[in-house]
PDB file of N, CA and C in Angstrom:
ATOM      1  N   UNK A   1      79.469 128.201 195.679  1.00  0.00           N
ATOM      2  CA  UNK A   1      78.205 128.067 194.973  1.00  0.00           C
ATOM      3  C   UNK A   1      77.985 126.606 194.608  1.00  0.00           C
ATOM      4  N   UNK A   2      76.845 126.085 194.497  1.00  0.00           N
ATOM      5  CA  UNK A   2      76.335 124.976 194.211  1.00  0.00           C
ATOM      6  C   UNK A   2      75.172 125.275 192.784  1.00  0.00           C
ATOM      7  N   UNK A   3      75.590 124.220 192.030  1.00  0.00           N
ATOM      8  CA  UNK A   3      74.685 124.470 190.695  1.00  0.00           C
ATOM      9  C   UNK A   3      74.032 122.731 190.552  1.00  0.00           C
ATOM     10  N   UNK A   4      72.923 122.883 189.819  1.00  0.00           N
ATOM     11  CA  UNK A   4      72.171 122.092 189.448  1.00  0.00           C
ATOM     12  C   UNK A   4      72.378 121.727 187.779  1.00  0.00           C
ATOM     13  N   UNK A   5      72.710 120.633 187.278  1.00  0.00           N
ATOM     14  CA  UNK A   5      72.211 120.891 185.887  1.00  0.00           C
ATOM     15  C   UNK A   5      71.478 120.074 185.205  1.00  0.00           C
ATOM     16  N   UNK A   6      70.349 120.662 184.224  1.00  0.00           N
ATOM     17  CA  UNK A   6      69.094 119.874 183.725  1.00  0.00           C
ATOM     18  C   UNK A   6      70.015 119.350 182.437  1.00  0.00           C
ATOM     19  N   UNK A   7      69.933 118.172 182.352  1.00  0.00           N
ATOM     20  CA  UNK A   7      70.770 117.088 181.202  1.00  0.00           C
ATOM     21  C   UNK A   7      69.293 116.664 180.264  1.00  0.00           C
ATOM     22  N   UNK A   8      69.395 117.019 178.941  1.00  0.00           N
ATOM     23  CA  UNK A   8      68.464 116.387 178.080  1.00  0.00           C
ATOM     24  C   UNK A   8      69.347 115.378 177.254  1.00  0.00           C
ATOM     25  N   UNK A   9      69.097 114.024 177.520  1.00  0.00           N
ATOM     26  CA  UNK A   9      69.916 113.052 177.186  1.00  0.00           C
ATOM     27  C   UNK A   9      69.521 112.392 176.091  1.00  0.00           C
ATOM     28  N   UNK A  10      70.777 111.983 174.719  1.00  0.00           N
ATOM     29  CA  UNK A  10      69.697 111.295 173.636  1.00  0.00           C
ATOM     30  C   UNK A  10      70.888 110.352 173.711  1.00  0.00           C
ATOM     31  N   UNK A  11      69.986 109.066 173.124  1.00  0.00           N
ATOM     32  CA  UNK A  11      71.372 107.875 172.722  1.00  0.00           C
ATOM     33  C   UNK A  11      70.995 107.669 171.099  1.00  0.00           C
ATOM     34  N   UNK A  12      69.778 106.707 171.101  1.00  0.00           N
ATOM     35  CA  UNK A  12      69.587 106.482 170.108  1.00  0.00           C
ATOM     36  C   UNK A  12      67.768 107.076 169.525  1.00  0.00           C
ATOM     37  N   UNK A  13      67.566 107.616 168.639  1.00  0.00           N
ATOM     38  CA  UNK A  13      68.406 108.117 167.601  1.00  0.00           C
ATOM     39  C   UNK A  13      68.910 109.758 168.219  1.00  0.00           C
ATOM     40  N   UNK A  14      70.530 109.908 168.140  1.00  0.00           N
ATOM     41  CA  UNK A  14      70.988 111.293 168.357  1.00  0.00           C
ATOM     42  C   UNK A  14      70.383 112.563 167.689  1.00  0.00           C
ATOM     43  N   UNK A  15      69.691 112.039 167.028  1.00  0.00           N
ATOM     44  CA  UNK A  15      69.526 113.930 166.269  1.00  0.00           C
ATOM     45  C   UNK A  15      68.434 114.507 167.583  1.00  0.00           C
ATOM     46  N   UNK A  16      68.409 115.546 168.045  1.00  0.00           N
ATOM     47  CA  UNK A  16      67.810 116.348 169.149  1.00  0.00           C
ATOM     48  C   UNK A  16      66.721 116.593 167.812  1.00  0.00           C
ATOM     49  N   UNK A  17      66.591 117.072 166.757  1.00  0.00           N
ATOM     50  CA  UNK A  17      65.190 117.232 166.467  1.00  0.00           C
ATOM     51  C   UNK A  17      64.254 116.103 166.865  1.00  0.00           C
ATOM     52  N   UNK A  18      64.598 115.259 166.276  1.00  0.00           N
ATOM     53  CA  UNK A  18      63.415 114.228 166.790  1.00  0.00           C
ATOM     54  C   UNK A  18      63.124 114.213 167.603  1.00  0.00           C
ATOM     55  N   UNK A  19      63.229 114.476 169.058  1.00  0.00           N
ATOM     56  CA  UNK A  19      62.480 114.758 170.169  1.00  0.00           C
ATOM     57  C   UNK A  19      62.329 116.664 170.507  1.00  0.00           C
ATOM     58  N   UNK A  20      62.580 117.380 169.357  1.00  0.00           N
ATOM     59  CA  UNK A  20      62.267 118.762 169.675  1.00  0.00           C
ATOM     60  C   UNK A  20      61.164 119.438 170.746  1.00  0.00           C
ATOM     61  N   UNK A  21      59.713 119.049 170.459  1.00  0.00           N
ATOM     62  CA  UNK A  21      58.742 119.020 170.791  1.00  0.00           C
ATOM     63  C   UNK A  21      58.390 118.405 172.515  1.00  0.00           C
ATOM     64  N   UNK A  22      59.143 117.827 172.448  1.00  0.00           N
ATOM     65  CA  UNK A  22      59.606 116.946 174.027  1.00  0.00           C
ATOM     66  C   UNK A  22      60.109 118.037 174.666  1.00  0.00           C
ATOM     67  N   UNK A  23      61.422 118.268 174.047  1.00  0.00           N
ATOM     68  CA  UNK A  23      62.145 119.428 174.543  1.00  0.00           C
ATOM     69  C   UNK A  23      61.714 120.638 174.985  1.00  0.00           C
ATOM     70  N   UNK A  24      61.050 120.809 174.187  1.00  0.00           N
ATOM     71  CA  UNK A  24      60.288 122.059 174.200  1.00  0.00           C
ATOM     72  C   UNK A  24      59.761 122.237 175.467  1.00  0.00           C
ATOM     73  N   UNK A  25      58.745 121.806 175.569  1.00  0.00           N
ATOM     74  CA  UNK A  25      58.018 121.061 176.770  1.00  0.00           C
ATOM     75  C   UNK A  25      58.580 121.225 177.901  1.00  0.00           C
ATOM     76  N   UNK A  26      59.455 119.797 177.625  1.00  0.00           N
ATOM     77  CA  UNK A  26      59.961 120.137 179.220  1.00  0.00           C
ATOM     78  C   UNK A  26      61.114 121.135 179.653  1.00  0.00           C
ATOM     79  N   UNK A  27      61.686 121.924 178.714  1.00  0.00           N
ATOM     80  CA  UNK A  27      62.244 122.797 179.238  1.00  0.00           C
ATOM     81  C   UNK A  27      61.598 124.034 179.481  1.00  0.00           C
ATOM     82  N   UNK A  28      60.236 124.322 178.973  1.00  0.00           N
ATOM     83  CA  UNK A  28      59.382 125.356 179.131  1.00  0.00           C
ATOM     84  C   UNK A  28      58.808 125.018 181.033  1.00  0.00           C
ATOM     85  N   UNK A  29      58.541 123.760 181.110  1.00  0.00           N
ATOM     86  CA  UNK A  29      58.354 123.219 182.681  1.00  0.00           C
ATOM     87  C   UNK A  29      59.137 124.034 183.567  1.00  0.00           C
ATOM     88  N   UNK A  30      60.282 123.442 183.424  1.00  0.00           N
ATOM     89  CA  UNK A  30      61.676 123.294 184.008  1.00  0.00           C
ATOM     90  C   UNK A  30      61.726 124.398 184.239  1.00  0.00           C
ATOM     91  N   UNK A  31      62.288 125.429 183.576  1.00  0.00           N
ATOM     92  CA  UNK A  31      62.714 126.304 183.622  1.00  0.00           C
ATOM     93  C   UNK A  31      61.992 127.320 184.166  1.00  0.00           C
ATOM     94  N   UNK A  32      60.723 127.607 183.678  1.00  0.00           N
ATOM     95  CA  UNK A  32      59.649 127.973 184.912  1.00  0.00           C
ATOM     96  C   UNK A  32      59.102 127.883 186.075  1.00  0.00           C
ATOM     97  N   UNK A  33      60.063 126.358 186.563  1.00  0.00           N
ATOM     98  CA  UNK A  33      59.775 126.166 187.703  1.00  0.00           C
ATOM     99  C   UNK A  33      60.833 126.746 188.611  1.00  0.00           C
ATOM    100  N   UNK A  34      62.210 126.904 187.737  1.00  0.00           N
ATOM    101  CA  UNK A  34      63.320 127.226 188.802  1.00  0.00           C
ATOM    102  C   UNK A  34      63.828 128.733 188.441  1.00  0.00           C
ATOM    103  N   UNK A  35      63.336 129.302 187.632  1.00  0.00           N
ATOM    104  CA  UNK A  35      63.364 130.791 186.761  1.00  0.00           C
ATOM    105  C   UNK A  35      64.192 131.721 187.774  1.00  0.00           C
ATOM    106  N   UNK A  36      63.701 131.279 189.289  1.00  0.00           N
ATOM    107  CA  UNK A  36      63.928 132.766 190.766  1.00  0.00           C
ATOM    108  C   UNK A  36      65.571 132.171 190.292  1.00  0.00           C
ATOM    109  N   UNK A  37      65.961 130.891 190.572  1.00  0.00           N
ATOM    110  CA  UNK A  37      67.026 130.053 190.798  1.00  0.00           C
ATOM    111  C   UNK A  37      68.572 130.897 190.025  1.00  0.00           C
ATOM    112  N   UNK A  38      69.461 130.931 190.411  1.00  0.00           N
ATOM    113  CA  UNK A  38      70.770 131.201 189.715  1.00  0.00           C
ATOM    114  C   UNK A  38      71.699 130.046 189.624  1.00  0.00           C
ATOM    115  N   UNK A  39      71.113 128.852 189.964  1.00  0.00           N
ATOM    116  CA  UNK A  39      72.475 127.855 190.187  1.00  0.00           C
ATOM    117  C   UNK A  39      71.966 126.739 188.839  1.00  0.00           C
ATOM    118  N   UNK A  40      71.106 127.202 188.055  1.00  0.00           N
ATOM    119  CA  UNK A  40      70.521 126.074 187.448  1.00  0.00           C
ATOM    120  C   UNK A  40      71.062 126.139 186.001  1.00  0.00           C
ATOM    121  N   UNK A  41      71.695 125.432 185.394  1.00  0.00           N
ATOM    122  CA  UNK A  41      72.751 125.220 184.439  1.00  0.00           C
ATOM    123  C   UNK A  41      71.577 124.085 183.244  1.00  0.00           C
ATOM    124  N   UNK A  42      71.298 124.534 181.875  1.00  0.00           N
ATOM    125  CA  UNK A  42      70.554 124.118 180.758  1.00  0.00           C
ATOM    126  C   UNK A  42      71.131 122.997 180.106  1.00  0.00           C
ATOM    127  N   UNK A  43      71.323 121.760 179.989  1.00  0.00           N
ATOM    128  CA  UNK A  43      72.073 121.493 178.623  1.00  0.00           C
ATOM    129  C   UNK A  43      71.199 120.611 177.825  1.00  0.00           C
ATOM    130  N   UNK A  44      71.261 121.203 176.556  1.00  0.00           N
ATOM    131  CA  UNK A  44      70.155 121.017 175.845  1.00  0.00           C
ATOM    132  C   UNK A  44      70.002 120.099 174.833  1.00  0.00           C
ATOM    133  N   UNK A  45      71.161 119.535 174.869  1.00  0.00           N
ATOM    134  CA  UNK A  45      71.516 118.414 174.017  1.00  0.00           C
ATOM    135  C   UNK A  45      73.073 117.327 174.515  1.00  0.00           C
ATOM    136  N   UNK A  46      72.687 116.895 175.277  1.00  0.00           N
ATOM    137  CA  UNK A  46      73.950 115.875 175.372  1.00  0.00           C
ATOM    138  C   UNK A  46      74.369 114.838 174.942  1.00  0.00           C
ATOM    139  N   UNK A  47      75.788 114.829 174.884  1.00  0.00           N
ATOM    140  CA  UNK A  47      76.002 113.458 173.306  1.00  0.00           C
ATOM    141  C   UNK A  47      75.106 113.602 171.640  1.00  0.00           C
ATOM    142  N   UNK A  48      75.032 114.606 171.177  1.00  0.00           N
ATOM    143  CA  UNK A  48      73.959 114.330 170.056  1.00  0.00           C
ATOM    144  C   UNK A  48      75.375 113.846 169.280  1.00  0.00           C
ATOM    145  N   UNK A  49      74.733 112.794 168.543  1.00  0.00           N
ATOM    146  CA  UNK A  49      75.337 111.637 167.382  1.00  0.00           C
ATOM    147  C   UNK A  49      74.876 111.390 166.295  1.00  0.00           C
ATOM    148  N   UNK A  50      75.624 111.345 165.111  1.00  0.00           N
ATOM    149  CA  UNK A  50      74.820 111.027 163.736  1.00  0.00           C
ATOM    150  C   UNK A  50      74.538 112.256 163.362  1.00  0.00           C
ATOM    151  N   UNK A  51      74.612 113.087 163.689  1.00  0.00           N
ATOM    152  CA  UNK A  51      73.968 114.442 162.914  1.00  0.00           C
ATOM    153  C   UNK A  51      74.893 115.020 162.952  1.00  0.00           C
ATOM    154  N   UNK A  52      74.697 116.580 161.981  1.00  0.00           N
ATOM    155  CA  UNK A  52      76.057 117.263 161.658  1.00  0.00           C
ATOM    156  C   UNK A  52      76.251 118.474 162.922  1.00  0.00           C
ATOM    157  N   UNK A  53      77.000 119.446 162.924  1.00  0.00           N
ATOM    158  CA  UNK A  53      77.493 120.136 163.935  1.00  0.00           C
ATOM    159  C   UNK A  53      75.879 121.454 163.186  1.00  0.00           C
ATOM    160  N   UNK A  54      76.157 121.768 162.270  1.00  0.00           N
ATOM    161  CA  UNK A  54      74.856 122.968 162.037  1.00  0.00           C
ATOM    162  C   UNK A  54      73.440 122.363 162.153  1.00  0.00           C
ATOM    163  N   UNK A  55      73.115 121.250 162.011  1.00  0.00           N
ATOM    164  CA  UNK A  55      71.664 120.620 162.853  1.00  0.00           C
ATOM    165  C   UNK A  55      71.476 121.157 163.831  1.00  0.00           C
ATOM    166  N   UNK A  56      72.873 120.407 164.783  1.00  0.00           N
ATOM    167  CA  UNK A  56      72.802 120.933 166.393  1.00  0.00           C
ATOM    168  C   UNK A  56      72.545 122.347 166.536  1.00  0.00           C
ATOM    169  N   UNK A  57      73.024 123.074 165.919  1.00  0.00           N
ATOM    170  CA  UNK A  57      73.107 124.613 165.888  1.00  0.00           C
ATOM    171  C   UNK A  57      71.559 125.240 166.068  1.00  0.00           C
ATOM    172  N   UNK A  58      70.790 124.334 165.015  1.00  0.00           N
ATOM    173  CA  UNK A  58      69.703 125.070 164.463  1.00  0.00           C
ATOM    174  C   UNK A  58      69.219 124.123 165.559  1.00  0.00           C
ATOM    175  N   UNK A  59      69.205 123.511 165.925  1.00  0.00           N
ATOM    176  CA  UNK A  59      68.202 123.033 167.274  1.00  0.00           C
ATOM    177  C   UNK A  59      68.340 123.589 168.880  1.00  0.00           C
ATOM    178  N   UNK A  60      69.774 124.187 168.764  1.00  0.00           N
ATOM    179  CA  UNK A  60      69.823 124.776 170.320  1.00  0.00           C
ATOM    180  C   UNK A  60      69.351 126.164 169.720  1.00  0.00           C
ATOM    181  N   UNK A  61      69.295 126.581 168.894  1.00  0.00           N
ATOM    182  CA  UNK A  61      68.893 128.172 168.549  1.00  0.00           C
ATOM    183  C   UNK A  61      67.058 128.251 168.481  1.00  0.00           C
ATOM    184  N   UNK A  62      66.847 126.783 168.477  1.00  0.00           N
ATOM    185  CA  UNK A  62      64.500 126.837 168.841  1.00  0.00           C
ATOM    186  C   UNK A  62      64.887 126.392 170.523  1.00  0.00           C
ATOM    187  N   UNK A  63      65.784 126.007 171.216  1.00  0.00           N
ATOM    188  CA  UNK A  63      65.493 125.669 172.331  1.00  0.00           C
ATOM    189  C   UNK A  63      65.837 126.902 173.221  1.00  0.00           C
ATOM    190  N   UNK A  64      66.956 127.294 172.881  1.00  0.00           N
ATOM    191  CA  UNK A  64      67.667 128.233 173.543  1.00  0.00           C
ATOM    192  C   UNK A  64      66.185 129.470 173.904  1.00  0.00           C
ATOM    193  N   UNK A  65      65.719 129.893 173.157  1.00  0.00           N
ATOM    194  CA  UNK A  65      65.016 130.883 173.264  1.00  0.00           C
ATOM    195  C   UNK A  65      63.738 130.404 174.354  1.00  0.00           C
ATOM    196  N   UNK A  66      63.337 129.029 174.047  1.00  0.00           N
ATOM    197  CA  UNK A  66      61.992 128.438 175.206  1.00  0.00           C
ATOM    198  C   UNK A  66      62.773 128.506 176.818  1.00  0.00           C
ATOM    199  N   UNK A  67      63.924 128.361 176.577  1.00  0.00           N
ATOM    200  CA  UNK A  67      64.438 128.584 178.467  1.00  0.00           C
ATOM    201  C   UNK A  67      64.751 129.909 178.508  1.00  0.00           C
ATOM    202  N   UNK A  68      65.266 130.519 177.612  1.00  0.00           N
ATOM    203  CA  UNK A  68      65.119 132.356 178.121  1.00  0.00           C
ATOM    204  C   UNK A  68      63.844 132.962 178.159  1.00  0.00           C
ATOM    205  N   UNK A  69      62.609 132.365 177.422  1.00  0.00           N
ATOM    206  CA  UNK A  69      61.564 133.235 177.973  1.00  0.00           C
ATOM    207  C   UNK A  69      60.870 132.814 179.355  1.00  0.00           C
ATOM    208  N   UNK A  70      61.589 132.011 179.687  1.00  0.00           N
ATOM    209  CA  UNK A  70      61.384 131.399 181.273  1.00  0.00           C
ATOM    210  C   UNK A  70      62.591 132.299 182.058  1.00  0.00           C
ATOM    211  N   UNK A  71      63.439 132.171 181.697  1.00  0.00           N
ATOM    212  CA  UNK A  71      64.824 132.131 182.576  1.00  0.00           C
ATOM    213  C   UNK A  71      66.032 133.343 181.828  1.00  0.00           C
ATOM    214  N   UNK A  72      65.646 134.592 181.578  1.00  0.00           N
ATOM    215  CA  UNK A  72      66.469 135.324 181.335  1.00  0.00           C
ATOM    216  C   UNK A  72      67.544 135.429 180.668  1.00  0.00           C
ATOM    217  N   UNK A  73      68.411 134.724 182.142  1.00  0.00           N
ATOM    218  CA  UNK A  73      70.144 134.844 182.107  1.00  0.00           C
ATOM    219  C   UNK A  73      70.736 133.383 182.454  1.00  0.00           C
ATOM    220  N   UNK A  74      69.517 132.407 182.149  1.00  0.00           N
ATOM    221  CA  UNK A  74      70.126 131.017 181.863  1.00  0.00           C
ATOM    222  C   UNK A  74      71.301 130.799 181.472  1.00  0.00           C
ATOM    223  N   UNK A  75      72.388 129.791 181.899  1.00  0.00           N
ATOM    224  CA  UNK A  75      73.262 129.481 181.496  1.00  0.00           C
ATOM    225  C   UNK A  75      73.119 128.117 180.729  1.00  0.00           C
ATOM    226  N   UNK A  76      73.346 128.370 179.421  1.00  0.00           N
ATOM    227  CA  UNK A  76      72.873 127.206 178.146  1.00  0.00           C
ATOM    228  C   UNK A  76      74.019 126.200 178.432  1.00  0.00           C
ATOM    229  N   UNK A  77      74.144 124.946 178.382  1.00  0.00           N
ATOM    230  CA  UNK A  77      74.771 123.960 177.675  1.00  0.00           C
ATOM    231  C   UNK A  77      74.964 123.545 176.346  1.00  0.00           C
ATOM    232  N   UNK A  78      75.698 123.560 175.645  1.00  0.00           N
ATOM    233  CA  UNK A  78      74.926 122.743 174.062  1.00  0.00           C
ATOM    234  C   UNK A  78      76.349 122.016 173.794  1.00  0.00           C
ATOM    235  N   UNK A  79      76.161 120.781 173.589  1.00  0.00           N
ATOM    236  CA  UNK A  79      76.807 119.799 173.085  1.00  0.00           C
ATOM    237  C   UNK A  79      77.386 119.915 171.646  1.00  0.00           C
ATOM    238  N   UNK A  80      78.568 119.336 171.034  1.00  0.00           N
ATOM    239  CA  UNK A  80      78.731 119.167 169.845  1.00  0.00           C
ATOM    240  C   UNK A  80      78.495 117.761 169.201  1.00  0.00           C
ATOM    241  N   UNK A  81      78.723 117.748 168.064  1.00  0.00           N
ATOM    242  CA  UNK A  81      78.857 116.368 167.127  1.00  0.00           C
ATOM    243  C   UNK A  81      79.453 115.083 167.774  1.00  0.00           C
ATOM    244  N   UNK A  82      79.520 114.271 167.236  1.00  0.00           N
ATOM    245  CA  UNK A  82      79.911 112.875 167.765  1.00  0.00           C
ATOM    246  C   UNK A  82      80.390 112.846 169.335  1.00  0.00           C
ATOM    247  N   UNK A  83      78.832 112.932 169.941  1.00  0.00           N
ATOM    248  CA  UNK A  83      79.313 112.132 171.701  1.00  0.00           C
ATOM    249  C   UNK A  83      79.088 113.660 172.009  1.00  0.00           C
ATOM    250  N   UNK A  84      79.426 114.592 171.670  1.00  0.00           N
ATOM    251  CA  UNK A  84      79.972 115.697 172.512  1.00  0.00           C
ATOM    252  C   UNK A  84      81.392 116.147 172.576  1.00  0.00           C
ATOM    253  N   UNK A  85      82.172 115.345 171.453  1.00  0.00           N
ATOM    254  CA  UNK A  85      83.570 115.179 171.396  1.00  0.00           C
ATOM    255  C   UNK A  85      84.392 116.064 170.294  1.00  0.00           C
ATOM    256  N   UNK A  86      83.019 117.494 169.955  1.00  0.00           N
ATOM    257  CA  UNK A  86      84.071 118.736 169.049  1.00  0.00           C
ATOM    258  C   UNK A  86      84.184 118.010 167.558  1.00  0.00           C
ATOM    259  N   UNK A  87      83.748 116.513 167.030  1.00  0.00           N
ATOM    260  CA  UNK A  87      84.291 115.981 165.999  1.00  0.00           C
ATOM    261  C   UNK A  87      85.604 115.147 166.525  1.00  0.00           C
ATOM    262  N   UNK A  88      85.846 115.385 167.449  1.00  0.00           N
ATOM    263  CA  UNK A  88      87.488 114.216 167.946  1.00  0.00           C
ATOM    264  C   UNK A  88      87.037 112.400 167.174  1.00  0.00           C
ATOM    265  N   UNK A  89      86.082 112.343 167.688  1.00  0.00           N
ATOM    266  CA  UNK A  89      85.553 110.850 167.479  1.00  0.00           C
ATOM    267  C   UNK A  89      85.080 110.978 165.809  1.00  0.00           C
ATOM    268  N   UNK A  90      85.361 111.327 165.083  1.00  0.00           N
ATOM    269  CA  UNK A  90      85.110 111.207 163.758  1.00  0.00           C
ATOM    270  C   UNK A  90      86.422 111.947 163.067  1.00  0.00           C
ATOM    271  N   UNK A  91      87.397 112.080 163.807  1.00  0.00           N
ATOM    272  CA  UNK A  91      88.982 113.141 163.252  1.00  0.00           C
ATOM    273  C   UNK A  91      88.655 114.679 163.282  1.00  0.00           C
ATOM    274  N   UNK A  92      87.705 114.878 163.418  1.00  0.00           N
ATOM    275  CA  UNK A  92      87.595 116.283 163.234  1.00  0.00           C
ATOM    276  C   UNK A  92      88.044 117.159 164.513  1.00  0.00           C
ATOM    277  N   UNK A  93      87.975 118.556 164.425  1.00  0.00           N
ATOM    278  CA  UNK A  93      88.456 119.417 165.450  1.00  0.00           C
ATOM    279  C   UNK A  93      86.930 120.243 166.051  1.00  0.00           C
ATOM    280  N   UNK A  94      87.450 121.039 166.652  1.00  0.00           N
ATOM    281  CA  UNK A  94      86.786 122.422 167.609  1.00  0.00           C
ATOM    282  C   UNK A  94      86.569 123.646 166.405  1.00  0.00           C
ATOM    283  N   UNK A  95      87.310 123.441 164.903  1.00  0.00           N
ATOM    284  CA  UNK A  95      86.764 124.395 164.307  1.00  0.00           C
ATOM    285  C   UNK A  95      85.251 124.982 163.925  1.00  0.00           C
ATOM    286  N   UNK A  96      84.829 123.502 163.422  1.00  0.00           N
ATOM    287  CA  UNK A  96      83.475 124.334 163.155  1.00  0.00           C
ATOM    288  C   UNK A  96      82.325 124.836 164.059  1.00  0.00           C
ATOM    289  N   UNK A  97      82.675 124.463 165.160  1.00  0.00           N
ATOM    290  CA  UNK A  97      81.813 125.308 166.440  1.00  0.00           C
ATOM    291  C   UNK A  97      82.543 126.702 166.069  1.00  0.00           C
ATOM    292  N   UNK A  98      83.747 126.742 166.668  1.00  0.00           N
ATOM    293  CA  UNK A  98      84.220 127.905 167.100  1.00  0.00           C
ATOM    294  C   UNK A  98      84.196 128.966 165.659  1.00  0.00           C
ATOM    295  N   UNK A  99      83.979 128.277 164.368  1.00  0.00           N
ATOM    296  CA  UNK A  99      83.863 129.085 162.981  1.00  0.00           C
ATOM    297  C   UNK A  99      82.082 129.686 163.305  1.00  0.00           C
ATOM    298  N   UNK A 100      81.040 128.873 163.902  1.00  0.00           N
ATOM    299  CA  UNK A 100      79.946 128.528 163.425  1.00  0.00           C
ATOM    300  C   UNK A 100      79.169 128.823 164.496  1.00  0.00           C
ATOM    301  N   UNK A 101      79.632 129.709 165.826  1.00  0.00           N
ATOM    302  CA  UNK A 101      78.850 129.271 166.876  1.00  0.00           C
ATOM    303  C   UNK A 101      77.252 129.687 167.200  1.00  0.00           C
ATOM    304  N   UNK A 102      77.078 129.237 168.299  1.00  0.00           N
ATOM    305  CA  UNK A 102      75.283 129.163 168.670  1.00  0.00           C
ATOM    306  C   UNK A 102      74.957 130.415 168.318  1.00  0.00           C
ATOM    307  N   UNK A 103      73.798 131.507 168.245  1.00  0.00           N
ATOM    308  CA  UNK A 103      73.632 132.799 168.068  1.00  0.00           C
ATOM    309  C   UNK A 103      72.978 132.699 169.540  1.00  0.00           C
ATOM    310  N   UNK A 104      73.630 133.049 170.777  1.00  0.00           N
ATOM    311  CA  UNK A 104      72.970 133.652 171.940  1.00  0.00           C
ATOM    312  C   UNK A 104      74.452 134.202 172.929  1.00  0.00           C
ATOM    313  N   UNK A 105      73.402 134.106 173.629  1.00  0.00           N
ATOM    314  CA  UNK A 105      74.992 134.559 175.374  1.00  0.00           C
ATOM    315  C   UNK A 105      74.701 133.703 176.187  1.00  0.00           C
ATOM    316  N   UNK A 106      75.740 133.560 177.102  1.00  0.00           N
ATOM    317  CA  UNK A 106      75.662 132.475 178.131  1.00  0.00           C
ATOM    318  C   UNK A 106      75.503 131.274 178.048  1.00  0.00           C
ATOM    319  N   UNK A 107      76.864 130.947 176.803  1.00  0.00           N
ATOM    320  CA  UNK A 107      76.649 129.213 176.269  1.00  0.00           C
ATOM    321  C   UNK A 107      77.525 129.026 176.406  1.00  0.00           C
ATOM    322  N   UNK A 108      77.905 127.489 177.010  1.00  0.00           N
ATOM    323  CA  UNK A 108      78.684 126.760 177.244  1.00  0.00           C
ATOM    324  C   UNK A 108      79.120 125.677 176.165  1.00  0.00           C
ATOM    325  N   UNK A 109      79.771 125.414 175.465  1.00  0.00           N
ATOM    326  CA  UNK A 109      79.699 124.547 174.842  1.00  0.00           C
ATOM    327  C   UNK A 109      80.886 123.300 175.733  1.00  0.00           C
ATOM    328  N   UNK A 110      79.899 121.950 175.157  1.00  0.00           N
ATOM    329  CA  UNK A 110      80.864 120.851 176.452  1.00  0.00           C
ATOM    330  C   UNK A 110      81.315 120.266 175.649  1.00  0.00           C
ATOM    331  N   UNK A 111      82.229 120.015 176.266  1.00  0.00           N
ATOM    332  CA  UNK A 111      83.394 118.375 175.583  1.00  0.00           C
ATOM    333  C   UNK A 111      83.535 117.339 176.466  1.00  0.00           C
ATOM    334  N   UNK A 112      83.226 116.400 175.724  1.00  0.00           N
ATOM    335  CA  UNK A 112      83.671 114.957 176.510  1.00  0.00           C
ATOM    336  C   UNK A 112      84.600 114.119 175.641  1.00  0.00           C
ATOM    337  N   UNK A 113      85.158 114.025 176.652  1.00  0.00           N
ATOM    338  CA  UNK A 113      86.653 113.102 175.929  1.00  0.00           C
ATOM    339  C   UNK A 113      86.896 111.789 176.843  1.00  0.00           C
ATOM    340  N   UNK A 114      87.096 110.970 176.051  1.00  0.00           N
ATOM    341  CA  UNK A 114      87.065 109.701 176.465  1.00  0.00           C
ATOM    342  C   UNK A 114      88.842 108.721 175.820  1.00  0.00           C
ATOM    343  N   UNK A 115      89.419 108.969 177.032  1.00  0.00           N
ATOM    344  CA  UNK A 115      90.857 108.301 176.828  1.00  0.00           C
ATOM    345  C   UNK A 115      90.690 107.152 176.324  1.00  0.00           C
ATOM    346  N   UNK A 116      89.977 106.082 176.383  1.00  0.00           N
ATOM    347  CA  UNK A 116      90.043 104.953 175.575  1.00  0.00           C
ATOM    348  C   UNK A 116      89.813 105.062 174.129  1.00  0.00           C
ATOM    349  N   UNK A 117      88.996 106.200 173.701  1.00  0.00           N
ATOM    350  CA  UNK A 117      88.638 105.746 172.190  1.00  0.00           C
ATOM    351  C   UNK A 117      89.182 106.591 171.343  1.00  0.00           C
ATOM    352  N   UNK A 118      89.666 108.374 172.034  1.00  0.00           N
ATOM    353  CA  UNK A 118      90.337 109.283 171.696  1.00  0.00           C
ATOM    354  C   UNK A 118      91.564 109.253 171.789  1.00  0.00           C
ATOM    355  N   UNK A 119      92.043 108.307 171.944  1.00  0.00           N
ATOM    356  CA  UNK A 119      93.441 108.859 172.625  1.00  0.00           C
ATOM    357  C   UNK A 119      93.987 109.376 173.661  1.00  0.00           C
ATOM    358  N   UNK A 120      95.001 109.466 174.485  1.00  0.00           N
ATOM    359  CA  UNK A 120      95.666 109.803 175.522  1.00  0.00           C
ATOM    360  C   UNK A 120      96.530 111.191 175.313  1.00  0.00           C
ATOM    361  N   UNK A 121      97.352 111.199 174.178  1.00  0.00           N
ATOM    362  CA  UNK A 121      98.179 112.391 173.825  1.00  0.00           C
ATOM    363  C   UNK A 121      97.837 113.237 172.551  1.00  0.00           C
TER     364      UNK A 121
END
């Protein structure tokens, strides 16, 4: 199988609300355009920074729903806190996702880890 995935990318400023409305948008596009599609993979926030892990929450839970009324059985992406890094990059862990998680099905949550700034072991 071959998959596609739609990346909504923020640098500066990280909080995904501030471009909600963007989002909205173009994932209402998107997702309507490729809806027949099974290889097409959501992520709806990548790297969000500066904001807390339940922001993110409450922002993939208004997005999440604009690509399922396009796309069913979408497979979500949603990023965590600092970078995408679970809290690693601020000391923190994988708890409060995994205490706290998204309210849907078919979510992925991603990690990016970066050996130079995280550590190696």
């Amino acid at each position: 199988m071959r998959a596609a995935t739609v990346v909504w990318h923020m640098l500066t400023p990280g909080d995904p609300h501030v471009n909600l409305a963007r989002a909205r948008t173009s994932f209402t596009a998107v997702a309507q355009r490729h809806a027949a599609r099974t290889n097409i993979l959501y992520e709806v926030a990548n790297e969000p920074n500066g904001v807390s892990w339940p922001s993110i929450k409450r922002y993939a839970e208004q997005i999440i729903p604009v690509i399922r009324a396009q796309d069913p059985e979408a497979v979500v992406l949603v990023g965590a806190r600092a970078w995408s890094s679970l809290g690693v990059s601020d000391g923190a862990d994988e708890t409060e996702v995994v205490d706290n998680q998204v309210n849907a099905t078919n979510i992925v949550y991603t990690f990016h880890f970066y050996a130079a700034s995280h550590g190696s072991g």
